[in-house]
PDB file of N, CA and C in Angstrom:
ATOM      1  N   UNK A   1      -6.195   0.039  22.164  1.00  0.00           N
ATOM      2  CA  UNK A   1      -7.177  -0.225  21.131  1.00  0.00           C
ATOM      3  C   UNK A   1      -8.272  -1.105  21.733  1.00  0.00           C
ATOM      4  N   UNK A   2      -9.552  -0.823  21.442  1.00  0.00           N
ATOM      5  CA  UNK A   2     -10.667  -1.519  22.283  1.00  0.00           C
ATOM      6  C   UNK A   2     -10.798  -2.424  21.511  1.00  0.00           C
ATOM      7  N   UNK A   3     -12.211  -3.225  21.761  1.00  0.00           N
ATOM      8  CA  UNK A   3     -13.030  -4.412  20.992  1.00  0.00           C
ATOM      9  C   UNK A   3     -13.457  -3.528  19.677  1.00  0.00           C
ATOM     10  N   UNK A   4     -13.848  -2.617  19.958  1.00  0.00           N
ATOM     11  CA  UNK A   4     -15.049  -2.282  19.180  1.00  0.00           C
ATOM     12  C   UNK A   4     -13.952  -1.358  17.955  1.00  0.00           C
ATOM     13  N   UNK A   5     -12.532  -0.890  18.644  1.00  0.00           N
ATOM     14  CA  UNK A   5     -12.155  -0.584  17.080  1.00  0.00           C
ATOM     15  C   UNK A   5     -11.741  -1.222  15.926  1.00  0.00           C
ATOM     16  N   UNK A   6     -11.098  -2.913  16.929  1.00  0.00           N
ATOM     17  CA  UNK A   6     -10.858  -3.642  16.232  1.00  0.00           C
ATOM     18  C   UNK A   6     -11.446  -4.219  15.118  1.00  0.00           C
ATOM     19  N   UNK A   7     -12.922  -4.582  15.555  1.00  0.00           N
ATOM     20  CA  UNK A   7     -14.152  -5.022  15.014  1.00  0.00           C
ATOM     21  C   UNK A   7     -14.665  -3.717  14.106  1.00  0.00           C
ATOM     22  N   UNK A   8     -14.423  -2.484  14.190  1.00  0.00           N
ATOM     23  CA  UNK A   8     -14.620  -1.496  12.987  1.00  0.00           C
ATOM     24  C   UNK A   8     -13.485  -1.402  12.253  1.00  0.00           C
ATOM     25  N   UNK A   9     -12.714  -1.933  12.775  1.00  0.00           N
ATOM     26  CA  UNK A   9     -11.554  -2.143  11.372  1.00  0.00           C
ATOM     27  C   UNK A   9     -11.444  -3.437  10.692  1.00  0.00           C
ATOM     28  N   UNK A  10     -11.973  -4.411  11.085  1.00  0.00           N
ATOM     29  CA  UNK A  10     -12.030  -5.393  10.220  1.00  0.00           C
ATOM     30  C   UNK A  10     -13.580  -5.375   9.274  1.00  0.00           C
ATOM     31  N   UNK A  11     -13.967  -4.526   9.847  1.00  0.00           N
ATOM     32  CA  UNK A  11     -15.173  -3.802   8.896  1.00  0.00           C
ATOM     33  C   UNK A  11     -14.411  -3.074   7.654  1.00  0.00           C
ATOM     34  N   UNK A  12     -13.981  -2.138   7.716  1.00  0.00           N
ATOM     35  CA  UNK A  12     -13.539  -1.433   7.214  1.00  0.00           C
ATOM     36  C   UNK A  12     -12.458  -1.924   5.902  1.00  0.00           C
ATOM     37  N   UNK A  13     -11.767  -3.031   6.680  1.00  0.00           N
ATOM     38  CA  UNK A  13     -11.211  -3.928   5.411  1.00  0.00           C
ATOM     39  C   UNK A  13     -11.569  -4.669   4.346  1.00  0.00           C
ATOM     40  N   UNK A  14     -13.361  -5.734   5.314  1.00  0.00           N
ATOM     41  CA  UNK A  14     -13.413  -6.593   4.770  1.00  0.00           C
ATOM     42  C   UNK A  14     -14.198  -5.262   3.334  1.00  0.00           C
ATOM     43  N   UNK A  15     -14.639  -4.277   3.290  1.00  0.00           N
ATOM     44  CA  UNK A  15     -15.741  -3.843   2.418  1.00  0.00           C
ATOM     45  C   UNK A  15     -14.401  -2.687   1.701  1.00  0.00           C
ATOM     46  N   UNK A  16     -13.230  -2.671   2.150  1.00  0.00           N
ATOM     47  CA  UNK A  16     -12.330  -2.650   1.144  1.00  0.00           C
ATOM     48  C   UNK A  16     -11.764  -3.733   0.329  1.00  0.00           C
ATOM     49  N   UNK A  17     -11.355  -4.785   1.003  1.00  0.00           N
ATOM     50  CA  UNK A  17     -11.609  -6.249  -0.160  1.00  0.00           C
ATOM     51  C   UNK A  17     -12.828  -6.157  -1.369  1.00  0.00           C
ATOM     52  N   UNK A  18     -13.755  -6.471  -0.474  1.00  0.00           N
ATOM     53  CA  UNK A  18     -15.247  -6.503  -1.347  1.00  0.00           C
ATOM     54  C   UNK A  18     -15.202  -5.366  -2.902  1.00  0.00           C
ATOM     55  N   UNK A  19     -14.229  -4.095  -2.405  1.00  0.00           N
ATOM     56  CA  UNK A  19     -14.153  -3.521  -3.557  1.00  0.00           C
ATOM     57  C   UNK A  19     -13.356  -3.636  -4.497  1.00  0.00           C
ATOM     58  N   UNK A  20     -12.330  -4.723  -3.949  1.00  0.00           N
ATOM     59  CA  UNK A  20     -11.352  -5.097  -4.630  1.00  0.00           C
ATOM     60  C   UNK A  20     -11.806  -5.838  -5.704  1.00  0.00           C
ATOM     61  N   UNK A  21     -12.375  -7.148  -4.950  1.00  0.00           N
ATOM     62  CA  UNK A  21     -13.122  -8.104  -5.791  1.00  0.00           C
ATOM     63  C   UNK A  21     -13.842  -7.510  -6.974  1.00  0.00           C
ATOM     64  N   UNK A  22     -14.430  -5.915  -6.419  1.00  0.00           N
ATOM     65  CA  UNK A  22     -15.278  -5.847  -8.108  1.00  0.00           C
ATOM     66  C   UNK A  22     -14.594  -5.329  -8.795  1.00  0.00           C
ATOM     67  N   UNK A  23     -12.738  -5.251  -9.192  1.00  0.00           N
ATOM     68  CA  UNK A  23     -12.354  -4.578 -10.099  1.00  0.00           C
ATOM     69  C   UNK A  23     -12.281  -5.601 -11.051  1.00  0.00           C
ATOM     70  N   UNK A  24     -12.517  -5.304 -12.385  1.00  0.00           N
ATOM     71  CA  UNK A  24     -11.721  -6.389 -13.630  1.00  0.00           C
ATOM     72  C   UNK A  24     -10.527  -6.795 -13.094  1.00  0.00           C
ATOM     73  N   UNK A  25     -10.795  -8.257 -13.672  1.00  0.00           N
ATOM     74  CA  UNK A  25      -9.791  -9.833 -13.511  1.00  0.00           C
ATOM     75  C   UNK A  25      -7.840  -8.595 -13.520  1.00  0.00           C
ATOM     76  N   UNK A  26      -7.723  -8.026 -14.344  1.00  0.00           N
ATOM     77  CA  UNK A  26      -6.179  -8.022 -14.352  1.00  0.00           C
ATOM     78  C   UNK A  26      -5.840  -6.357 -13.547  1.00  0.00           C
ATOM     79  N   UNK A  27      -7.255  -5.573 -13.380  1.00  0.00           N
ATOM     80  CA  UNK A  27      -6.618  -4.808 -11.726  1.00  0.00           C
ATOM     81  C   UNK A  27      -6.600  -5.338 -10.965  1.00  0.00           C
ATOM     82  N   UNK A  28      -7.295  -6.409 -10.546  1.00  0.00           N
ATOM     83  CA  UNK A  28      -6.942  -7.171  -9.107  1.00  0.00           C
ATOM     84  C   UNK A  28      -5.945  -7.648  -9.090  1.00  0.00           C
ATOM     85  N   UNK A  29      -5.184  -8.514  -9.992  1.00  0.00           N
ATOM     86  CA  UNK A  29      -3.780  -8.950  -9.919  1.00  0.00           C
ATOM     87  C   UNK A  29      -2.873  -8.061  -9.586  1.00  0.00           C
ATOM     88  N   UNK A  30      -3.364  -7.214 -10.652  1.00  0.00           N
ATOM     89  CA  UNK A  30      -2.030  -5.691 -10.345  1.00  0.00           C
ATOM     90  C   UNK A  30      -2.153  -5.108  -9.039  1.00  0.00           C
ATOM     91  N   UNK A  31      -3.429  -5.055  -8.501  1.00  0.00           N
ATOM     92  CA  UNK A  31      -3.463  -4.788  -6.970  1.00  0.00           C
ATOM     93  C   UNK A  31      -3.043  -5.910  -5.782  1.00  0.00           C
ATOM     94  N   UNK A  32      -3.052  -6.796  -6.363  1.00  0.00           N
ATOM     95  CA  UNK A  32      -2.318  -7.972  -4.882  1.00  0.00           C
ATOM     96  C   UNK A  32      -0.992  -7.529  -5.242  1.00  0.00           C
ATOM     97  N   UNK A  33      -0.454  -7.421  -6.057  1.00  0.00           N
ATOM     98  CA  UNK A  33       0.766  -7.281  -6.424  1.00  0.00           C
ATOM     99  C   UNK A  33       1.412  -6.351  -5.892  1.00  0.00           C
ATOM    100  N   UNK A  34       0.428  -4.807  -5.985  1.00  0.00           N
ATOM    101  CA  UNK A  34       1.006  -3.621  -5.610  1.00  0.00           C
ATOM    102  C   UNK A  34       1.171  -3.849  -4.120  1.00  0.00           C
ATOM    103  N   UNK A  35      -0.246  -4.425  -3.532  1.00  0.00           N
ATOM    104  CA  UNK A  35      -0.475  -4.799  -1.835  1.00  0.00           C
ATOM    105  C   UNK A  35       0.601  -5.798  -1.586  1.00  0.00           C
ATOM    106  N   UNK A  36       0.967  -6.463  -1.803  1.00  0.00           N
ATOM    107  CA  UNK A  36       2.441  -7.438  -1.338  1.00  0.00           C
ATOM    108  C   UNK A  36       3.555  -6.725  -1.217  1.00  0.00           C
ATOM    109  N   UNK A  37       3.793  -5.781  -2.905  1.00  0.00           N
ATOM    110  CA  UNK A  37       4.883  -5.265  -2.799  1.00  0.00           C
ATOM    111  C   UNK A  37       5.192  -4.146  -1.657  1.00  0.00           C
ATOM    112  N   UNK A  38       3.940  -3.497  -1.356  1.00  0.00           N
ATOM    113  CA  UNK A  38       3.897  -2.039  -0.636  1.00  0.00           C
ATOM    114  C   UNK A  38       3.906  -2.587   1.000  1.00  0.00           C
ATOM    115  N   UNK A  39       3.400  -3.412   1.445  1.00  0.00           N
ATOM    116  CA  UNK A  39       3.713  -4.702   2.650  1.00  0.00           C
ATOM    117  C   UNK A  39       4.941  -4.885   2.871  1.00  0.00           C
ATOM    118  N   UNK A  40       5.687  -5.003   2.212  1.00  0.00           N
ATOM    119  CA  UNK A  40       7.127  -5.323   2.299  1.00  0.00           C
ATOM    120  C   UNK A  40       7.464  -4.008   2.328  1.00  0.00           C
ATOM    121  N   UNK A  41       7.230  -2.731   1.562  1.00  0.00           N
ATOM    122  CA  UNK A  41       8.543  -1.855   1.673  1.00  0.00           C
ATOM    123  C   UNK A  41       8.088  -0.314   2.045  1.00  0.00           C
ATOM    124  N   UNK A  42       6.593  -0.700   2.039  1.00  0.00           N
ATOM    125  CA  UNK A  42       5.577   0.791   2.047  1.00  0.00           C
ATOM    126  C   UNK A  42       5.850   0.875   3.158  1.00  0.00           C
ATOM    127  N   UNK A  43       4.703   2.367   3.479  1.00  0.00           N
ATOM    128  CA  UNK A  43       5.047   3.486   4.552  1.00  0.00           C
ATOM    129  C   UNK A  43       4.064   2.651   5.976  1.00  0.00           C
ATOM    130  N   UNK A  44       5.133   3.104   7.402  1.00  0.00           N
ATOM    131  CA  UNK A  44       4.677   2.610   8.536  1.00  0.00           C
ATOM    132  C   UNK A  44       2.703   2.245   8.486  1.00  0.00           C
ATOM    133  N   UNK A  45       2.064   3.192   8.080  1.00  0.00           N
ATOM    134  CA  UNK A  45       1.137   3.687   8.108  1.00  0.00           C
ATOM    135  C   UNK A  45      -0.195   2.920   6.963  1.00  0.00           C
ATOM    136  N   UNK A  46       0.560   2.391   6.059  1.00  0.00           N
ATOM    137  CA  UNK A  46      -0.418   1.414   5.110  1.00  0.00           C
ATOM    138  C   UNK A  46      -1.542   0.806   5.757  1.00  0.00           C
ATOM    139  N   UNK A  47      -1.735   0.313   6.641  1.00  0.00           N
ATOM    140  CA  UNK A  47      -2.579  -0.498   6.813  1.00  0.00           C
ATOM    141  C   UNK A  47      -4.002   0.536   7.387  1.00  0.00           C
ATOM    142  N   UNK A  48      -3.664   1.746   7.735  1.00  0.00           N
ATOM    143  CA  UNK A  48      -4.559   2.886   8.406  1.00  0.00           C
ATOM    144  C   UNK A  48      -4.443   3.747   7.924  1.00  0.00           C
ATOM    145  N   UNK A  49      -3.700   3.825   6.648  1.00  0.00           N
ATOM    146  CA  UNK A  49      -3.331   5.112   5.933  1.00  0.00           C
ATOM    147  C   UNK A  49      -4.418   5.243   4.703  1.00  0.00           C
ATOM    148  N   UNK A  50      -4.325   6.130   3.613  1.00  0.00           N
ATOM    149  CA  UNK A  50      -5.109   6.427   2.661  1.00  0.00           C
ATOM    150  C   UNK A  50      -4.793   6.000   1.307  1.00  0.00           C
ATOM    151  N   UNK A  51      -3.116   5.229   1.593  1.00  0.00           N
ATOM    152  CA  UNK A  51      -2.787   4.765   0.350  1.00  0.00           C
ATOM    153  C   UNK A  51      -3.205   3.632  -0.404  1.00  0.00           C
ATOM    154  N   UNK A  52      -3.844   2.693  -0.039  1.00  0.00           N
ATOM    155  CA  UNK A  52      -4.713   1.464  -0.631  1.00  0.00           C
ATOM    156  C   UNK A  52      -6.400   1.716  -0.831  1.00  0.00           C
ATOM    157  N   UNK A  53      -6.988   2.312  -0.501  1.00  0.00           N
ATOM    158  CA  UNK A  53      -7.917   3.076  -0.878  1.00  0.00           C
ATOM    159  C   UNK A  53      -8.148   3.714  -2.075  1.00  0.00           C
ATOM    160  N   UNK A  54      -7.080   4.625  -1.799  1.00  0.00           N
ATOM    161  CA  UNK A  54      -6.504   5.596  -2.869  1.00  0.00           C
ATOM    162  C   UNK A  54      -6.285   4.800  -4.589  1.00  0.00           C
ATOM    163  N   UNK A  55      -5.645   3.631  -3.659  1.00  0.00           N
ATOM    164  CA  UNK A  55      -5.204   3.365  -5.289  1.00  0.00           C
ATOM    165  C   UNK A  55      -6.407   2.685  -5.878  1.00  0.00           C
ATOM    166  N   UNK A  56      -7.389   2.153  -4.939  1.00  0.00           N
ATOM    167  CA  UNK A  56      -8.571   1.534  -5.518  1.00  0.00           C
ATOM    168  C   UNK A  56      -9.524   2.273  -5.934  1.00  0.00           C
ATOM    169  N   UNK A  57      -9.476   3.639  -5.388  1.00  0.00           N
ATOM    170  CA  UNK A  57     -10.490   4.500  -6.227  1.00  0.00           C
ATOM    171  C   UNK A  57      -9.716   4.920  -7.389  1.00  0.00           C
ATOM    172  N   UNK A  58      -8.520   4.839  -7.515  1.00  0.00           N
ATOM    173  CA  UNK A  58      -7.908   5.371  -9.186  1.00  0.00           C
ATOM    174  C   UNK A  58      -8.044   3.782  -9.928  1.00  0.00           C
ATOM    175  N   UNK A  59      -8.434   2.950  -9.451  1.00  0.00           N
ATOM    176  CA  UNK A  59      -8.042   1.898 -10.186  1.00  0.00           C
ATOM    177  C   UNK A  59      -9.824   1.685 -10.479  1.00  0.00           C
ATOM    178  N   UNK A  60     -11.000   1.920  -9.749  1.00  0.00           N
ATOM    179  CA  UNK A  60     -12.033   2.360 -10.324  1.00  0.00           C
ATOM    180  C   UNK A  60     -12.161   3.267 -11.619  1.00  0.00           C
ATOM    181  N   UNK A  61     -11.556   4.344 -11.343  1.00  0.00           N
ATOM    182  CA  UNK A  61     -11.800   5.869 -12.180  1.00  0.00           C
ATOM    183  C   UNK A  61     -11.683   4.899 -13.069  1.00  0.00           C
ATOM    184  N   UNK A  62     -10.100   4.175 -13.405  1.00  0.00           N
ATOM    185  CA  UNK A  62      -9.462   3.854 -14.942  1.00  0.00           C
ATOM    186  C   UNK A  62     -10.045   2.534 -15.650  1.00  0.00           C
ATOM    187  N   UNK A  63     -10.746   1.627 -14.587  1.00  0.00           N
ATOM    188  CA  UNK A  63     -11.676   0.372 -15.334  1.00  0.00           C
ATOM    189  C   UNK A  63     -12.977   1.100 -15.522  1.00  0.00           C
ATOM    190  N   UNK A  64     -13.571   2.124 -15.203  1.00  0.00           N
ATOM    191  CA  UNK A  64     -14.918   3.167 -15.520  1.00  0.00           C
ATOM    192  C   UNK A  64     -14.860   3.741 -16.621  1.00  0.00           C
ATOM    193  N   UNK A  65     -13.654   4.389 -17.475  1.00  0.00           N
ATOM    194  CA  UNK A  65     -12.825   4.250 -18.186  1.00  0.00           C
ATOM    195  C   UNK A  65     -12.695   4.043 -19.666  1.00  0.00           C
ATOM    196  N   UNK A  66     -12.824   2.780 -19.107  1.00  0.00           N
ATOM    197  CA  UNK A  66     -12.706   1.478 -20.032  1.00  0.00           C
ATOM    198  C   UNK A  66     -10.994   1.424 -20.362  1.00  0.00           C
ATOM    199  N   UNK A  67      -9.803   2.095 -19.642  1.00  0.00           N
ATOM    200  CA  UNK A  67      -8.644   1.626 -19.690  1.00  0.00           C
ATOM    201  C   UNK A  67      -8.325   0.244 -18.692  1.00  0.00           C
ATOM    202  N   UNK A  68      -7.521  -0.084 -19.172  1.00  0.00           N
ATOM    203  CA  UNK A  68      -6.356  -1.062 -19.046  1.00  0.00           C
ATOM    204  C   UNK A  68      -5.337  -0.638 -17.603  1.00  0.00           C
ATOM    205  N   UNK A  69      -5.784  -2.060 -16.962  1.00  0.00           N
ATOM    206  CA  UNK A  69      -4.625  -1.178 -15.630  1.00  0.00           C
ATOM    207  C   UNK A  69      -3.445  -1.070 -15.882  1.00  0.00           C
ATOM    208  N   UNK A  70      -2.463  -1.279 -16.940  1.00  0.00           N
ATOM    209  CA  UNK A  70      -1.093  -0.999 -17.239  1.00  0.00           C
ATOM    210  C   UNK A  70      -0.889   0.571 -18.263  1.00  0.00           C
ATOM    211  N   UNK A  71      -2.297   0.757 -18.665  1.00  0.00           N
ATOM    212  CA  UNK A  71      -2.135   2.317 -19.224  1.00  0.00           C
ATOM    213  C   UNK A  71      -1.910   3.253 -18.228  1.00  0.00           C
ATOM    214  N   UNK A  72      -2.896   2.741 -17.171  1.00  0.00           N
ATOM    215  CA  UNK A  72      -2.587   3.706 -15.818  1.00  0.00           C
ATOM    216  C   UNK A  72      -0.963   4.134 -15.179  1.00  0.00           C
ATOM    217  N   UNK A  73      -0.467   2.892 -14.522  1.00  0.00           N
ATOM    218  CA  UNK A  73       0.430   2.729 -13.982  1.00  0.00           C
ATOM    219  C   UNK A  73       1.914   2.529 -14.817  1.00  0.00           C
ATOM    220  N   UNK A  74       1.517   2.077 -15.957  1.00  0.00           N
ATOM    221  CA  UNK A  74       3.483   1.462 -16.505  1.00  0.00           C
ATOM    222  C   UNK A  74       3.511   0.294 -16.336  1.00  0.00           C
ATOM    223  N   UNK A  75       4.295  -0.546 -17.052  1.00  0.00           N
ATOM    224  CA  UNK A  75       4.521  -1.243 -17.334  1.00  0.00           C
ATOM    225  C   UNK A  75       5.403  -1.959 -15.578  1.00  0.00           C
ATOM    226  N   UNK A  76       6.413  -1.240 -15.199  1.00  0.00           N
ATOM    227  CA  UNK A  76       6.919  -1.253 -14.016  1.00  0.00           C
ATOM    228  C   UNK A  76       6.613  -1.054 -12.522  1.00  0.00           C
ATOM    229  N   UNK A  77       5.330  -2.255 -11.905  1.00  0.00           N
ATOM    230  CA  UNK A  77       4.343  -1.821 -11.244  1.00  0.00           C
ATOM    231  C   UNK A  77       5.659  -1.098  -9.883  1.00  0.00           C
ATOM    232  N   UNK A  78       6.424  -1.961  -9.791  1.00  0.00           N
ATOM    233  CA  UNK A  78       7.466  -1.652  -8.104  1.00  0.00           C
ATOM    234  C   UNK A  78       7.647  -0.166  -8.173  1.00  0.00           C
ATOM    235  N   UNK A  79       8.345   0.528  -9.575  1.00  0.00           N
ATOM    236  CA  UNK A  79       8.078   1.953  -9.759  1.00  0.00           C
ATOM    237  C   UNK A  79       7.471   2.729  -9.520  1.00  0.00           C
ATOM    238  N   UNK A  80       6.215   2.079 -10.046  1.00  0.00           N
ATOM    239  CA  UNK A  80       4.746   2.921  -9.404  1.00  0.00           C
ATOM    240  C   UNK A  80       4.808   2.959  -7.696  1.00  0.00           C
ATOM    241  N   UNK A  81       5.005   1.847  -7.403  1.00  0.00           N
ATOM    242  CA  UNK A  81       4.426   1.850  -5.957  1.00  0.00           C
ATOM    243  C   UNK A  81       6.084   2.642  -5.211  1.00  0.00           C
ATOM    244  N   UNK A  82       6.815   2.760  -5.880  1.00  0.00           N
ATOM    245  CA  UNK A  82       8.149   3.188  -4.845  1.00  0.00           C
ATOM    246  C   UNK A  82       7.440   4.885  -5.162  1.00  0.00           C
ATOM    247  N   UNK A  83       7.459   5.115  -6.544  1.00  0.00           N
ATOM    248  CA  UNK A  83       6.821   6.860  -7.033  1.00  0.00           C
ATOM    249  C   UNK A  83       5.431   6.978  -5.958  1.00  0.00           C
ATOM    250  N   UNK A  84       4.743   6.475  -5.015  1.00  0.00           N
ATOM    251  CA  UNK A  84       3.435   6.625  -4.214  1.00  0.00           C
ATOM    252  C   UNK A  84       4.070   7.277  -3.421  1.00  0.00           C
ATOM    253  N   UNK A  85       5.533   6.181  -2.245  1.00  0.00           N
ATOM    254  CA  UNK A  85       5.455   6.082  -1.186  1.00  0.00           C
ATOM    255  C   UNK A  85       6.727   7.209  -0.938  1.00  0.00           C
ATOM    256  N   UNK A  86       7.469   7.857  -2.192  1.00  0.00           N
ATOM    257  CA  UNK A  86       8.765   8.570  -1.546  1.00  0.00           C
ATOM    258  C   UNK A  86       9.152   9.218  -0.946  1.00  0.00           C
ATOM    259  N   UNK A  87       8.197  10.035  -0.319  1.00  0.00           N
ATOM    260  CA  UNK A  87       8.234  10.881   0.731  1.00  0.00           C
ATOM    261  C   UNK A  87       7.595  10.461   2.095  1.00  0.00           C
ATOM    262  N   UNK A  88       7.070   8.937   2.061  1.00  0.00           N
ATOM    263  CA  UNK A  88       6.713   8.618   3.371  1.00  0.00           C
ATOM    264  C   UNK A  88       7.812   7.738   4.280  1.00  0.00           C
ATOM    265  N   UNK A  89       7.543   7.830   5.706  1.00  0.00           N
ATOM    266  CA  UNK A  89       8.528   6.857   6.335  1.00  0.00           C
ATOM    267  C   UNK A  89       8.097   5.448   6.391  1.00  0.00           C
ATOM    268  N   UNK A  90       9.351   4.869   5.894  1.00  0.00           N
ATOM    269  CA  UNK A  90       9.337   3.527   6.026  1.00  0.00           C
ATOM    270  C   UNK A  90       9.193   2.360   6.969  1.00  0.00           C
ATOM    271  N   UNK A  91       9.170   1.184   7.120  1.00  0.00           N
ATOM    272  CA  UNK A  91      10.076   0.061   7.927  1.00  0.00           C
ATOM    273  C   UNK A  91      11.101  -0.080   7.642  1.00  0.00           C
ATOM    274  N   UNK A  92      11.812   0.111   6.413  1.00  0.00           N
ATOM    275  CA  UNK A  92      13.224   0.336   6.308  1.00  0.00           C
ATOM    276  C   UNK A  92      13.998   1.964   6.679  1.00  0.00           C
ATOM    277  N   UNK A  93      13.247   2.570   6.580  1.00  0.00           N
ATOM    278  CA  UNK A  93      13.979   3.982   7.396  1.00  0.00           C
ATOM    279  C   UNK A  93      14.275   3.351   8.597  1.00  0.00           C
ATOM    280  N   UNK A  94      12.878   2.902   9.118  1.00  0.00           N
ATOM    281  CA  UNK A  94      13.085   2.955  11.289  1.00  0.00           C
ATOM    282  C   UNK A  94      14.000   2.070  11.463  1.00  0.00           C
ATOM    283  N   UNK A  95      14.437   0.968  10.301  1.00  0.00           N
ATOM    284  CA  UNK A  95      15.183  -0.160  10.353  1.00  0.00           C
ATOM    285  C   UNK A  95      16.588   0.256  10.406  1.00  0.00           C
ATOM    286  N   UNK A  96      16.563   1.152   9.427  1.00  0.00           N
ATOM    287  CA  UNK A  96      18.475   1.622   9.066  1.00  0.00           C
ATOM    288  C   UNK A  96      18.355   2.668  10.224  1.00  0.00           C
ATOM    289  N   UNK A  97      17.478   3.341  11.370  1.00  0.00           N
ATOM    290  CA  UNK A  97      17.657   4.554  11.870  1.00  0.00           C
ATOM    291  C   UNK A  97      18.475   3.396  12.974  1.00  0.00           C
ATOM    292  N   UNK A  98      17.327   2.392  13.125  1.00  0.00           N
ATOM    293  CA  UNK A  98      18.157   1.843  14.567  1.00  0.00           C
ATOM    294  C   UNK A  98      19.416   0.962  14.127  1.00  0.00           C
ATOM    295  N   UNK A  99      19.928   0.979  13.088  1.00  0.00           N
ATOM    296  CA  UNK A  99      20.989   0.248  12.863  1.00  0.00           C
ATOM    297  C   UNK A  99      22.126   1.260  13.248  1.00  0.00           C
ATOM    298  N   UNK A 100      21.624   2.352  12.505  1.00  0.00           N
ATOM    299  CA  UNK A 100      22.577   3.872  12.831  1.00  0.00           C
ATOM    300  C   UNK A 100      22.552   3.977  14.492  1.00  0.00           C
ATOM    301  N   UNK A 101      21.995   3.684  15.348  1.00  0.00           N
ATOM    302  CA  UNK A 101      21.623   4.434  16.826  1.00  0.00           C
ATOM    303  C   UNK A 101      22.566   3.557  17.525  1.00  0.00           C
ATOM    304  N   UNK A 102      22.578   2.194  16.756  1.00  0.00           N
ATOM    305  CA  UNK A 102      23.524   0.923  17.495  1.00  0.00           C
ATOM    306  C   UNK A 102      24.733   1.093  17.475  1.00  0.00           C
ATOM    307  N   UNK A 103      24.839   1.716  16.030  1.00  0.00           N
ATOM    308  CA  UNK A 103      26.355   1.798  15.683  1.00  0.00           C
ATOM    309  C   UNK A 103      26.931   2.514  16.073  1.00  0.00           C
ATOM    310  N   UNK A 104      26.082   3.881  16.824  1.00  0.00           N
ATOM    311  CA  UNK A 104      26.542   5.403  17.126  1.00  0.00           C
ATOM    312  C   UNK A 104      27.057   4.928  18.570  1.00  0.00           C
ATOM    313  N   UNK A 105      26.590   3.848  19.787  1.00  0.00           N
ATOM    314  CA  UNK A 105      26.367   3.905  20.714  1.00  0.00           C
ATOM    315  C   UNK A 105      27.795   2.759  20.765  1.00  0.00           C
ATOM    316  N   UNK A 106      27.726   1.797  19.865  1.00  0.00           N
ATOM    317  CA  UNK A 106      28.928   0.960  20.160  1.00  0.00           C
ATOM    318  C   UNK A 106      30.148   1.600  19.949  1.00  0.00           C
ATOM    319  N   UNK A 107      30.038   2.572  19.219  1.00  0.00           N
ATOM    320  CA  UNK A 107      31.454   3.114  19.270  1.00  0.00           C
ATOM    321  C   UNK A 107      31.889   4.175  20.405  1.00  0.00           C
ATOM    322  N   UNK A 108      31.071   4.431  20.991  1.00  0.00           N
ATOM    323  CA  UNK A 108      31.255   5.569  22.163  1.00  0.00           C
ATOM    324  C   UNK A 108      32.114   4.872  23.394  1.00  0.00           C
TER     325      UNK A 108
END
């Protein structure tokens, strides 16, 4: 990775923040929330992937709207964000794969 992609990706974040900032006071909560939770358990790929984006342009559509970010999503934000990611690979997949690879190898 060079200088210059680094420096276009912290581009790229800071003016995804910036769009964060302009959602109404209680999507942004619901979005640090979703972003913490999906940090911890989301797919390898979050941070370069299309899924935080994604949710900020649906979380546009629904304050454009004039809904409520809990009409969108449910009441059960972890739900939502586990229903995004279920078919992607995890840090806990690669986690339990190499737990499995250890275990396969100590017993041989």
């Amino acid at each position: 990775m060079s200088i210059q992609d680094i420096v276009e990706g912290k581009k790229q974040w800071r003016a995804h923040l910036a769009r964060v900032k302009a959602l109404p006071p209680d999507y942004q909560i619901v979005y640090k929330e979703m972003q913490k939770y999906l940090f911890k358990v989301g797919p390898i790929d979050l941070p370069d992937g299309p899924l935080l984006p994604g949710i900020v342009d649906f979380f546009e559509e629904g304050a454009a709207a004039g809904k409520g970010v809990l009409e969108l999503i449910g009441t059960d934000v972890a739900a939502f964000c586990d229903d995004l990611v279920k078919d992607s690979r995890t840090y806990a997949d690669v986690y339990q794969e190499s737990i499995n690879r250890e275990s396969g190898t100590a017993e041989q």
